[in-house]
PDB file of N, CA and C in Angstrom:
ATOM      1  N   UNK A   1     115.593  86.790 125.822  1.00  0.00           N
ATOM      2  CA  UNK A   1     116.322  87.563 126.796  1.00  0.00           C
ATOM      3  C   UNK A   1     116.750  88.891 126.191  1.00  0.00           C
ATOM      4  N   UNK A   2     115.863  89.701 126.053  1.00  0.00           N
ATOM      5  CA  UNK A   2     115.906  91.005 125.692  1.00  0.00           C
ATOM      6  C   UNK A   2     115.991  91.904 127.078  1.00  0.00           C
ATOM      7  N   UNK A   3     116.725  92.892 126.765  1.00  0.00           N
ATOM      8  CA  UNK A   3     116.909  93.629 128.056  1.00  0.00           C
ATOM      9  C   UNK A   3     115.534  94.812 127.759  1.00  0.00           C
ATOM     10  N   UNK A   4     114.879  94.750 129.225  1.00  0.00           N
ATOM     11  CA  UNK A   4     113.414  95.780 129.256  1.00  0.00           C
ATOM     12  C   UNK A   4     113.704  97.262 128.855  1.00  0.00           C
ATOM     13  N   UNK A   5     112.715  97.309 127.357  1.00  0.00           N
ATOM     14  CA  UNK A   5     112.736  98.695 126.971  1.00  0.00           C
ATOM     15  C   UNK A   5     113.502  98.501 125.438  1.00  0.00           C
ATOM     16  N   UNK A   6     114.018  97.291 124.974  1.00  0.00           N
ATOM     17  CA  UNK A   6     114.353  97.954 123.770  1.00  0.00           C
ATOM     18  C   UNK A   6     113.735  96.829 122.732  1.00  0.00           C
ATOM     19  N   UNK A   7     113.548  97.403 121.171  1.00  0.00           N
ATOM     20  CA  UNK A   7     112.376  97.138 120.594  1.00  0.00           C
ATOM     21  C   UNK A   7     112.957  95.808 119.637  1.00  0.00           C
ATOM     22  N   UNK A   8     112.012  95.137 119.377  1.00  0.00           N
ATOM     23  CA  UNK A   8     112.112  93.791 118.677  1.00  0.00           C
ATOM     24  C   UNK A   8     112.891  93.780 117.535  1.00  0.00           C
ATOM     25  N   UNK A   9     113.638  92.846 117.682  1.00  0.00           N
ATOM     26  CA  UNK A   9     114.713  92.560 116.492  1.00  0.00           C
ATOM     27  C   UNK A   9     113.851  92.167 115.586  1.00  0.00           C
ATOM     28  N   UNK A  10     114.743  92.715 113.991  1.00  0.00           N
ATOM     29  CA  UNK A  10     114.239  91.961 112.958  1.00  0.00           C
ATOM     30  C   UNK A  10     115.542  90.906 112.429  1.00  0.00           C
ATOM     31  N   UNK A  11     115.009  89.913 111.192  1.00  0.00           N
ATOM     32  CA  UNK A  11     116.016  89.518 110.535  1.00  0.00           C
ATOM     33  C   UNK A  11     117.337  90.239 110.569  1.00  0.00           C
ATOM     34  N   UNK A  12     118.626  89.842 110.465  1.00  0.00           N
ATOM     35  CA  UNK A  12     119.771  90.608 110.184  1.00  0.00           C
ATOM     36  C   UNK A  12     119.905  90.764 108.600  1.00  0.00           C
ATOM     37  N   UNK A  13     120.188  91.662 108.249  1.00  0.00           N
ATOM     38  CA  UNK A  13     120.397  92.181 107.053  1.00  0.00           C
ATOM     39  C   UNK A  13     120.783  90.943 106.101  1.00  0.00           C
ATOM     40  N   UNK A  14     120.869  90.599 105.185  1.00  0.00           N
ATOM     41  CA  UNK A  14     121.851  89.338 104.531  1.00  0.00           C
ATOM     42  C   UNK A  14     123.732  90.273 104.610  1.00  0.00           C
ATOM     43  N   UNK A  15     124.382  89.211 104.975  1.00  0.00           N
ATOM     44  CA  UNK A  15     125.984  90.002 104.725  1.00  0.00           C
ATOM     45  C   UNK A  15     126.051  90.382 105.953  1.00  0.00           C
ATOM     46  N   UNK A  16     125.315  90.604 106.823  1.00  0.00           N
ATOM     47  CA  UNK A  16     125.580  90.869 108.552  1.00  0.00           C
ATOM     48  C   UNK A  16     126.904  90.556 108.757  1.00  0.00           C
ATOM     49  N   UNK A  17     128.217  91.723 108.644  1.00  0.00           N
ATOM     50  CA  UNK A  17     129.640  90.264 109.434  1.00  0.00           C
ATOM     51  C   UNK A  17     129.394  89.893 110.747  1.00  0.00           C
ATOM     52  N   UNK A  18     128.187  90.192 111.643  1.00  0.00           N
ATOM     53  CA  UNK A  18     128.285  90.410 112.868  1.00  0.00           C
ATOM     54  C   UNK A  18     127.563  89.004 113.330  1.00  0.00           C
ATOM     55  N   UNK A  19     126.743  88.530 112.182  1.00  0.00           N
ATOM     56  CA  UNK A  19     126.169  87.300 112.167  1.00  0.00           C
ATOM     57  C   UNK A  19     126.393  86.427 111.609  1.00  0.00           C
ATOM     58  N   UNK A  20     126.830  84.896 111.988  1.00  0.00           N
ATOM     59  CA  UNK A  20     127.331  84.016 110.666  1.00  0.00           C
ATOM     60  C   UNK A  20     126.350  82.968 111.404  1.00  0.00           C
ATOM     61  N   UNK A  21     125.783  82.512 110.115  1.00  0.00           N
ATOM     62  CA  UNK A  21     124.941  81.589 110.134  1.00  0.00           C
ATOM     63  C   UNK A  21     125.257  80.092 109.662  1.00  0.00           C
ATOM     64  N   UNK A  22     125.493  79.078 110.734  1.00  0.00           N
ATOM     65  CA  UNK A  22     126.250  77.854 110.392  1.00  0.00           C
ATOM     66  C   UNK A  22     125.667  76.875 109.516  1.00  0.00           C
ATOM     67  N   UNK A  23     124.682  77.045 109.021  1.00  0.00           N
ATOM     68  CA  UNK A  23     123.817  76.990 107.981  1.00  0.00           C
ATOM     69  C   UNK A  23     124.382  77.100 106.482  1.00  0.00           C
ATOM     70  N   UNK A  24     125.048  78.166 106.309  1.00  0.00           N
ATOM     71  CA  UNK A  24     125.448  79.132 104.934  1.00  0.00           C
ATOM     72  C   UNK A  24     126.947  78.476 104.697  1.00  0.00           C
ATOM     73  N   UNK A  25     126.635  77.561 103.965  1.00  0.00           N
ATOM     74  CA  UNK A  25     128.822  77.633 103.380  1.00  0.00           C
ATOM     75  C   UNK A  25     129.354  79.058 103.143  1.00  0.00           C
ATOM     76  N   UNK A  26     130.603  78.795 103.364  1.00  0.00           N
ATOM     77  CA  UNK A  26     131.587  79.583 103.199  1.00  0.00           C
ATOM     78  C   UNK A  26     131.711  79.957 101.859  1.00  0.00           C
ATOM     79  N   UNK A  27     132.723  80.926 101.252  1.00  0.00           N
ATOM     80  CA  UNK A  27     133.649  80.886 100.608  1.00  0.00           C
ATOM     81  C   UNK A  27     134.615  79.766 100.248  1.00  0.00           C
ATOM     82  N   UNK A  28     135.235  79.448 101.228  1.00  0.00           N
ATOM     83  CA  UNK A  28     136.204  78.575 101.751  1.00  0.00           C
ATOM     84  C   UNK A  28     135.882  76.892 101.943  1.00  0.00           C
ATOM     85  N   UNK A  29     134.927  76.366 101.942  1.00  0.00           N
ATOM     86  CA  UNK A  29     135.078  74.924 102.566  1.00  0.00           C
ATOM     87  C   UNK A  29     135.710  74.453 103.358  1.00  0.00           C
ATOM     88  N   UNK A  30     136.876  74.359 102.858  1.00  0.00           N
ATOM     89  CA  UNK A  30     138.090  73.930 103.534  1.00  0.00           C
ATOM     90  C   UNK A  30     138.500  74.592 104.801  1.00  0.00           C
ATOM     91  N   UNK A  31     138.320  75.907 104.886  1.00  0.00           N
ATOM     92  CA  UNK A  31     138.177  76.350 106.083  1.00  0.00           C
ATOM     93  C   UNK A  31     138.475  76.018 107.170  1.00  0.00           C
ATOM     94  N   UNK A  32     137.217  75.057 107.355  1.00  0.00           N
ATOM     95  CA  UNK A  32     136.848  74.824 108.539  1.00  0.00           C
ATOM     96  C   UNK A  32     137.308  73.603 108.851  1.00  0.00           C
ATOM     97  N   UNK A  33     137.643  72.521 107.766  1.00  0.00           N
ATOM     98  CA  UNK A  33     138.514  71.544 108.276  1.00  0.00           C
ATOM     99  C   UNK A  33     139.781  71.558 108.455  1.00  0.00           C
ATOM    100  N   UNK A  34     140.530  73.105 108.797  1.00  0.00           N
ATOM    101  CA  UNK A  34     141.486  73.220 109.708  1.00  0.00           C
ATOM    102  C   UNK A  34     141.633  73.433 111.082  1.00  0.00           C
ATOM    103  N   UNK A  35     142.238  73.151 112.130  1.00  0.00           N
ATOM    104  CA  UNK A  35     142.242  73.518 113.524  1.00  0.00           C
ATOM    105  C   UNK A  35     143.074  75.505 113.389  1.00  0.00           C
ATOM    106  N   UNK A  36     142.221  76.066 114.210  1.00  0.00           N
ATOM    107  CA  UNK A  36     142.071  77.591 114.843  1.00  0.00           C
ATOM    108  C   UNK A  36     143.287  77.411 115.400  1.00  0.00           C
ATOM    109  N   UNK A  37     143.653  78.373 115.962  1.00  0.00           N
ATOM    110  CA  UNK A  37     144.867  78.690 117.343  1.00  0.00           C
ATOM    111  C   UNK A  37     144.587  80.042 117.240  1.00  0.00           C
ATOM    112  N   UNK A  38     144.191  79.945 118.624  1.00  0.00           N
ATOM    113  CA  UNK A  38     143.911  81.820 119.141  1.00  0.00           C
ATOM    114  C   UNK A  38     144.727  81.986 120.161  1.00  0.00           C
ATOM    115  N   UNK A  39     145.511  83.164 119.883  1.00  0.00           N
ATOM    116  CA  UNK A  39     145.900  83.520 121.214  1.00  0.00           C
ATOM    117  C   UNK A  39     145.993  84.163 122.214  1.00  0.00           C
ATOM    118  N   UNK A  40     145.879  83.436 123.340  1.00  0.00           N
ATOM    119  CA  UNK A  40     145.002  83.933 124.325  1.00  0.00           C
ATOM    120  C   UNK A  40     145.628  85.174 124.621  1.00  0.00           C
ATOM    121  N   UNK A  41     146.781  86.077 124.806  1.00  0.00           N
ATOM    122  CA  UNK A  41     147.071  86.950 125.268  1.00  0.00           C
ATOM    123  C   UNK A  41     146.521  88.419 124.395  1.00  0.00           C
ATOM    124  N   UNK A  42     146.435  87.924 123.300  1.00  0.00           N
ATOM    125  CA  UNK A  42     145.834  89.045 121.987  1.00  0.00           C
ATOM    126  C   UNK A  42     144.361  88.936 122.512  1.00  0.00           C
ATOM    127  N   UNK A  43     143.800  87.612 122.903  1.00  0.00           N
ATOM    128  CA  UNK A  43     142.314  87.922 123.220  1.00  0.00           C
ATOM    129  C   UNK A  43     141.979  88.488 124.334  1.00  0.00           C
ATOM    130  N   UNK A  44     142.721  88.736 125.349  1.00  0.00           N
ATOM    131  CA  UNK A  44     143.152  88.925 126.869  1.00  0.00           C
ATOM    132  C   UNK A  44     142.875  90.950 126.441  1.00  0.00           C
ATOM    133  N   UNK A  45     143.115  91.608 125.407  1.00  0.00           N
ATOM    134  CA  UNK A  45     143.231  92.987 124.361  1.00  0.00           C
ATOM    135  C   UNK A  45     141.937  93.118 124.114  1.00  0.00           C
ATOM    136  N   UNK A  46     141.090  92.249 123.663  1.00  0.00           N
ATOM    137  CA  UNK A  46     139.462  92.751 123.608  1.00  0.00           C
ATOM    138  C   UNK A  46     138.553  93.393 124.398  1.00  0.00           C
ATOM    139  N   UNK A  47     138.040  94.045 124.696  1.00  0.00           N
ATOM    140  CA  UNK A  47     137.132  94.520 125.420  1.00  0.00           C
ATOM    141  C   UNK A  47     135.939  94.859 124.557  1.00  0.00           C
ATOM    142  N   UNK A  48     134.954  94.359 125.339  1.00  0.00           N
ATOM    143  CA  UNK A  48     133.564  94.563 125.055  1.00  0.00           C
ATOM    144  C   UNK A  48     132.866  94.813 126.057  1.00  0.00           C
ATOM    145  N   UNK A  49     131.578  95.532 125.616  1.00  0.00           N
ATOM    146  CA  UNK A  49     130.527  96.196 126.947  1.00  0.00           C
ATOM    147  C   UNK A  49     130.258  94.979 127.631  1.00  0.00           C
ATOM    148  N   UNK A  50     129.309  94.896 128.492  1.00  0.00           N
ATOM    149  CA  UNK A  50     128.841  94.011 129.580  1.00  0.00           C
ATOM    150  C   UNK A  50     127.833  93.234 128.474  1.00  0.00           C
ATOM    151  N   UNK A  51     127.003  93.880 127.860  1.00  0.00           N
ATOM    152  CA  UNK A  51     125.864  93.099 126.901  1.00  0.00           C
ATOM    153  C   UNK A  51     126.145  92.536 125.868  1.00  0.00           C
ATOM    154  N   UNK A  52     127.421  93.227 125.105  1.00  0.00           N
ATOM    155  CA  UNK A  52     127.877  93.144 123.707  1.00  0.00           C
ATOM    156  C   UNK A  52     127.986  91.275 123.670  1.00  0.00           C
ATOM    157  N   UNK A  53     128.587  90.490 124.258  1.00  0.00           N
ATOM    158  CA  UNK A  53     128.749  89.384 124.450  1.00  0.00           C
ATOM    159  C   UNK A  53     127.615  88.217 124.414  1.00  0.00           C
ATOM    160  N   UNK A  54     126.842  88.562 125.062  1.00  0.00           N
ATOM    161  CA  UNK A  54     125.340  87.996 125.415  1.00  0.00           C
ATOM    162  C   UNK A  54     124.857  88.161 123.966  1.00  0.00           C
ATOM    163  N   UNK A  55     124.772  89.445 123.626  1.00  0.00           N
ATOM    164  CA  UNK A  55     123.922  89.946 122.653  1.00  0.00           C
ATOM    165  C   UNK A  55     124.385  89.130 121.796  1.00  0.00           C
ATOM    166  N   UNK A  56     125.449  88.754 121.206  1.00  0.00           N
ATOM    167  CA  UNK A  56     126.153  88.435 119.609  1.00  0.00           C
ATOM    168  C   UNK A  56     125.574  87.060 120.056  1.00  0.00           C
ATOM    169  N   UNK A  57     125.972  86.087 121.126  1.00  0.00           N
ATOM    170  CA  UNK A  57     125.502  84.544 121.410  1.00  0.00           C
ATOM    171  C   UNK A  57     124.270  84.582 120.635  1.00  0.00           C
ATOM    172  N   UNK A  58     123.461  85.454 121.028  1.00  0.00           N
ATOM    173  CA  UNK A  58     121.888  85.192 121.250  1.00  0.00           C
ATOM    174  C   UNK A  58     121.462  85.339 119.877  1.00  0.00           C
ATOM    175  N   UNK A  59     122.116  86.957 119.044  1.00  0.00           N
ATOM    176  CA  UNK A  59     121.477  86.557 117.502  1.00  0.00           C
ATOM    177  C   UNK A  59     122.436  85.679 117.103  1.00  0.00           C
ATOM    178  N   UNK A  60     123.503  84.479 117.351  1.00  0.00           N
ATOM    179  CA  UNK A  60     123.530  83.817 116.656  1.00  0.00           C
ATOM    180  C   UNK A  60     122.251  82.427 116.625  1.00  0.00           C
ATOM    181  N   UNK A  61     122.221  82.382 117.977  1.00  0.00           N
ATOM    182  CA  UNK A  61     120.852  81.459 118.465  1.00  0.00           C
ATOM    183  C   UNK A  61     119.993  81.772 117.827  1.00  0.00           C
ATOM    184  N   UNK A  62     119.331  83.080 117.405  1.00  0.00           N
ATOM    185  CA  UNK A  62     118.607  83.583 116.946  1.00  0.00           C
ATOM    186  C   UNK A  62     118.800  83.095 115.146  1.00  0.00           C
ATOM    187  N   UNK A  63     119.514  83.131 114.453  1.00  0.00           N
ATOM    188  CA  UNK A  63     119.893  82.880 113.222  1.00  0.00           C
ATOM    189  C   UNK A  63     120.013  81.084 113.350  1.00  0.00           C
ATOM    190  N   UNK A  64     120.378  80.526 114.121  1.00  0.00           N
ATOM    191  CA  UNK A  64     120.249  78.943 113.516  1.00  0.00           C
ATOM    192  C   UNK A  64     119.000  78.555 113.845  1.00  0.00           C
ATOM    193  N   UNK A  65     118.125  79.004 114.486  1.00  0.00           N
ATOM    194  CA  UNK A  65     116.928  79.256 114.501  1.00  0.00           C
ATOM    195  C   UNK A  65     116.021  79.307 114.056  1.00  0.00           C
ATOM    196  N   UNK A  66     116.157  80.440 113.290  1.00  0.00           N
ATOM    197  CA  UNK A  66     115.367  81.214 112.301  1.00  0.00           C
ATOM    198  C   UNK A  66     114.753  81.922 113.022  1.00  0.00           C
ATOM    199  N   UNK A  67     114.612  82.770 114.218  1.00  0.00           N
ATOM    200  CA  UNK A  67     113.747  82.602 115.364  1.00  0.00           C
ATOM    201  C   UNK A  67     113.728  84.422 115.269  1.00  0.00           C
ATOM    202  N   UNK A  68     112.887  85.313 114.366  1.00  0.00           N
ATOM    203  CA  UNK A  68     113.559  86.766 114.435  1.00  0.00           C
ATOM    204  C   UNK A  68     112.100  87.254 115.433  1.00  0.00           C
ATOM    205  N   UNK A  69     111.440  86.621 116.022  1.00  0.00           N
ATOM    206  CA  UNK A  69     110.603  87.312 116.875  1.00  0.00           C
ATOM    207  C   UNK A  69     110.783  88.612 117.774  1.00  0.00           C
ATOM    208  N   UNK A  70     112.211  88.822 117.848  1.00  0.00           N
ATOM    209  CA  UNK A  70     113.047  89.915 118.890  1.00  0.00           C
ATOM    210  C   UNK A  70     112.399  90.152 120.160  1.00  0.00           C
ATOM    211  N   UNK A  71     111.317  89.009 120.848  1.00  0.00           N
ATOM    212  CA  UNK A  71     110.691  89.607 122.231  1.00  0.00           C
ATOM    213  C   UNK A  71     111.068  88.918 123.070  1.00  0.00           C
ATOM    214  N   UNK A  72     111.663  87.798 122.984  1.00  0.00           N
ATOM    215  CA  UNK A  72     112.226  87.287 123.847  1.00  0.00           C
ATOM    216  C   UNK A  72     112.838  85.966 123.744  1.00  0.00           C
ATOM    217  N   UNK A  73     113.682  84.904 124.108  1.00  0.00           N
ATOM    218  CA  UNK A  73     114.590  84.075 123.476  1.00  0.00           C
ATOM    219  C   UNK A  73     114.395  83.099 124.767  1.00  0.00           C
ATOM    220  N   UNK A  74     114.280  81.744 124.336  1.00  0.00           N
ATOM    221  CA  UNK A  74     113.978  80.628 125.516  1.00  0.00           C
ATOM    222  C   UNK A  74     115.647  79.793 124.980  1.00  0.00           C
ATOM    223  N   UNK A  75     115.996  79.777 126.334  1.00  0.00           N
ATOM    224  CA  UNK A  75     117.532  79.247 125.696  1.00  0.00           C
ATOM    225  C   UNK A  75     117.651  77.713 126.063  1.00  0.00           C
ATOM    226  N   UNK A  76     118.247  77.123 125.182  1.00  0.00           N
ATOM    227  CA  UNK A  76     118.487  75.687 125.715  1.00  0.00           C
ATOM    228  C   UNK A  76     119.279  75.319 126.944  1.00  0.00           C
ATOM    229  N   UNK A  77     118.904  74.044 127.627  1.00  0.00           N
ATOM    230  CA  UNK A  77     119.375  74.121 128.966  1.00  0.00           C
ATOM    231  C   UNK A  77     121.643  74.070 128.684  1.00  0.00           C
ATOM    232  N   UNK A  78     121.700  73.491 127.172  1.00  0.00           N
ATOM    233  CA  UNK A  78     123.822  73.510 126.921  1.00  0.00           C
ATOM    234  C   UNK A  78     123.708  74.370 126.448  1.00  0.00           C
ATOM    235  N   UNK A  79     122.763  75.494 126.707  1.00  0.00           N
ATOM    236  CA  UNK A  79     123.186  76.922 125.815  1.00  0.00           C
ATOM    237  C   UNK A  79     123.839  77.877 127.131  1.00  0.00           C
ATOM    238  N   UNK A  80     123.574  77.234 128.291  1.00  0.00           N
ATOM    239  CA  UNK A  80     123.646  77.597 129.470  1.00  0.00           C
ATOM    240  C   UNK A  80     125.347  77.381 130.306  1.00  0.00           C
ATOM    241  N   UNK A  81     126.116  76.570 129.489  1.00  0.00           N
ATOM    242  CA  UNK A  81     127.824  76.837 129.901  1.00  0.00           C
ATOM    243  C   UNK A  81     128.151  77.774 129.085  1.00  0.00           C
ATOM    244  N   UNK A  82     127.631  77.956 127.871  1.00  0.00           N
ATOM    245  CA  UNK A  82     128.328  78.907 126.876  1.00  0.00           C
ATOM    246  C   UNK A  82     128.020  80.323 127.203  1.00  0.00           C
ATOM    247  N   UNK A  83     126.559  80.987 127.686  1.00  0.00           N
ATOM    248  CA  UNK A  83     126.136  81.841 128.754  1.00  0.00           C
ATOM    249  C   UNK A  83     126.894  82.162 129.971  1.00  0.00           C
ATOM    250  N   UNK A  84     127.068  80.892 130.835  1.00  0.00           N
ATOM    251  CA  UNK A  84     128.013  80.826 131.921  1.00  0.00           C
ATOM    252  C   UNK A  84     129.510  81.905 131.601  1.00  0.00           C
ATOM    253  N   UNK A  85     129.917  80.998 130.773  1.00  0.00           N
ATOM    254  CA  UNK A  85     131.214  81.504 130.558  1.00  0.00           C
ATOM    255  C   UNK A  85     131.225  83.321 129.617  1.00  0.00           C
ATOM    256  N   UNK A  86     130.177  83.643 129.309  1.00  0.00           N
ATOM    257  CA  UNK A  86     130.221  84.887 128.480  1.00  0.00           C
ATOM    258  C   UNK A  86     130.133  85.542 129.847  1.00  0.00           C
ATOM    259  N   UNK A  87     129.075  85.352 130.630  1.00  0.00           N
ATOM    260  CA  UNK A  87     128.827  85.977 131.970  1.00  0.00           C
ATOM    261  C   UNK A  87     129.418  85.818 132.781  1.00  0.00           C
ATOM    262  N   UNK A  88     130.752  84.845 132.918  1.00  0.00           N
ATOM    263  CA  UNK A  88     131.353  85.015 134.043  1.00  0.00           C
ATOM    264  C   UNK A  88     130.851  84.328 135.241  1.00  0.00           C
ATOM    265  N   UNK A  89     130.364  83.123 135.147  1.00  0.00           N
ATOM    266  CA  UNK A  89     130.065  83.059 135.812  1.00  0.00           C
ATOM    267  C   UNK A  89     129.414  81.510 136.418  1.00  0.00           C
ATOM    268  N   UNK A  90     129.290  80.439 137.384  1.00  0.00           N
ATOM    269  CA  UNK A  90     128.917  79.301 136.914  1.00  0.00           C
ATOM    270  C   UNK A  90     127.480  78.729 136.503  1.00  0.00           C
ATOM    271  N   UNK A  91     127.359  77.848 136.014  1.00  0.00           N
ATOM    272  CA  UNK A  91     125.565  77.733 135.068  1.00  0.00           C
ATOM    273  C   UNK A  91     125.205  77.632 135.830  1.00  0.00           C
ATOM    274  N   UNK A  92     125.037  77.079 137.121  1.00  0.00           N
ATOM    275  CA  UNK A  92     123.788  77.057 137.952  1.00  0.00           C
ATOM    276  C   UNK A  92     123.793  78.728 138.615  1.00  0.00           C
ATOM    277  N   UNK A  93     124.402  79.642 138.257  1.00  0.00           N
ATOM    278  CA  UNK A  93     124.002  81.301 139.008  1.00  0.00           C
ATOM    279  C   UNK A  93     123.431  82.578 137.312  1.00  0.00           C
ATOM    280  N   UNK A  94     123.649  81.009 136.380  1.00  0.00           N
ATOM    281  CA  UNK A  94     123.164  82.025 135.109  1.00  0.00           C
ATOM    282  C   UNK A  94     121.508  82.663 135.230  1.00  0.00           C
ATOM    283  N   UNK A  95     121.085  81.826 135.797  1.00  0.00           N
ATOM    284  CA  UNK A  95     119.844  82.534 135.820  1.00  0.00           C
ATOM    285  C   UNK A  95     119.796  83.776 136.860  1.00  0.00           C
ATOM    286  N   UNK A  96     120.722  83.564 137.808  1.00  0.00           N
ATOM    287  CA  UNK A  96     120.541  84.707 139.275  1.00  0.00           C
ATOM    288  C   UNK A  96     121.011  85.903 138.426  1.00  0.00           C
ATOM    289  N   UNK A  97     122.166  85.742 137.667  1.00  0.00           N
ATOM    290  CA  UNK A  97     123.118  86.774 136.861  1.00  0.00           C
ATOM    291  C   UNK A  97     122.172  87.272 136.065  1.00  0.00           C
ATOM    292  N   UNK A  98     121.594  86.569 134.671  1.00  0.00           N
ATOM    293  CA  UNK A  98     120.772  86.893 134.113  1.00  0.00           C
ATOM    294  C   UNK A  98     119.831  87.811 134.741  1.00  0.00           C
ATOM    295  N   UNK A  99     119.010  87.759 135.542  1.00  0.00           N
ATOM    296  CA  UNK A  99     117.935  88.304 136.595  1.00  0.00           C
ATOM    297  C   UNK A  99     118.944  89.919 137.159  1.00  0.00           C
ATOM    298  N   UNK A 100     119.262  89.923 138.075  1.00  0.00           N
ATOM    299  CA  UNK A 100     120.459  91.045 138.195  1.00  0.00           C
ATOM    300  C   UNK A 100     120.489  91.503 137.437  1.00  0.00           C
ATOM    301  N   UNK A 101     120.850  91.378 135.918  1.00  0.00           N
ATOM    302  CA  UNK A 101     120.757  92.140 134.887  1.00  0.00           C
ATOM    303  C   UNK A 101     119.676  93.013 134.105  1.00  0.00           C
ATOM    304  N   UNK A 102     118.434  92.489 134.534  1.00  0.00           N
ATOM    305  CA  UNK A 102     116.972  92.396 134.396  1.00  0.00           C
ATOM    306  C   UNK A 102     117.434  92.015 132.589  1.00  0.00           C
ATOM    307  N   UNK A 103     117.394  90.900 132.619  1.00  0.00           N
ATOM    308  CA  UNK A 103     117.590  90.213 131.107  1.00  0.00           C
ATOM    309  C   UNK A 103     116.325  89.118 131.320  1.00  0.00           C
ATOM    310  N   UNK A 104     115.843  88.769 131.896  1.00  0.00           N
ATOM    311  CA  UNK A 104     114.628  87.807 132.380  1.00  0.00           C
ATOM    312  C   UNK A 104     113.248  88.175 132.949  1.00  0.00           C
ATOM    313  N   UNK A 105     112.455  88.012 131.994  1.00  0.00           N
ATOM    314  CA  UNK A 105     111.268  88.608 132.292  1.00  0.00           C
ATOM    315  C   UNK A 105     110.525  88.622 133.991  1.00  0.00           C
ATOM    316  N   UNK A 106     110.998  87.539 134.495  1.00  0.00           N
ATOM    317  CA  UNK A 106     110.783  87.408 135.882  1.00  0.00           C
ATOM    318  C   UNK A 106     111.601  86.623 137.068  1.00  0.00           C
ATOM    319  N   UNK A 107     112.203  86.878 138.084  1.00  0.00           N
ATOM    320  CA  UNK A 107     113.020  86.074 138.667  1.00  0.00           C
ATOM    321  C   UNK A 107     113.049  84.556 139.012  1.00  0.00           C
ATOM    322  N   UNK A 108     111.837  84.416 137.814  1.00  0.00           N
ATOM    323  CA  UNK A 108     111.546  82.729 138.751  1.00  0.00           C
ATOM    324  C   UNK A 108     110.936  82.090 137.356  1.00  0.00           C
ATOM    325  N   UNK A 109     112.407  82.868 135.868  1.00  0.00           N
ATOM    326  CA  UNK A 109     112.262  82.545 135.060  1.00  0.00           C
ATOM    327  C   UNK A 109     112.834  81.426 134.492  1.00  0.00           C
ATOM    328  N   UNK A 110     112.573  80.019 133.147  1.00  0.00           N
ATOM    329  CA  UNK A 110     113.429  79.128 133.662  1.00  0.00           C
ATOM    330  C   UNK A 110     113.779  78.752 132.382  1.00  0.00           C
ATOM    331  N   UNK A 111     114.534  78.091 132.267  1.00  0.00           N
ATOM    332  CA  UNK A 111     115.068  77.443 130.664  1.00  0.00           C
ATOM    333  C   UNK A 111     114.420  76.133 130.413  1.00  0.00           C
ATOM    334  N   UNK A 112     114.990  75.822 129.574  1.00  0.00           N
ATOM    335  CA  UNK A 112     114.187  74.508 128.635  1.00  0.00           C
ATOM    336  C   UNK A 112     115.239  73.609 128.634  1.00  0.00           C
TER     337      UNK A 112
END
């Protein structure tokens, strides 16, 4: 799901902060066997473009993957609430949304 007209991704650099690959230990270990707390009103302060969102999902999909083909991305059918919710929108209209966007090579494109 590349948007028409822009050119094939490669690998991300190694050190990408923009990419974390769940693959790669940490620093930390321990980390991650603590519980997060975000809060929602500080996240409520973010703004990002319309694509920026999609885009980061996808090279992470792209990185557990291994998948750096950059022409186009077949998404899993539970990759499709996490889509939903970046887009706003419910999974069964991700594909209509997707399409609207021209993010889908054809309107009568389908997931796996």
């Amino acid at each position: 799901m590349v948007p028409r007209g822009d050119k094939p991704s490669t690998p991300p650099p190694a050190g990408d902060p923009q990419v974390v690959d769940p693959a790669t230990p940490t620093a930390s270990p321990s980390h991650h066997d603590r519980p997060v707390t975000i809060d929602p009103a500080a996240l409520d302060q973010l703004r990002a473009t319309p694509g920026e969102l999609p885009a980061r999902y996808l090279r992470a999909i792209e990185v557990q993957r291994g998948d750096y083909n950059g022409r186009m991305h077949t998404v899993r059918r539970h990759d499709l609430i996490a889509i939903a919710a970046i887009l706003d929108c419910h999974p069964e209209q991700v594909l209509a949304t997707l399409d609207s966007h021209r993010l889908t090579p054809d309107p009568f494109a389908r997931v796996t």
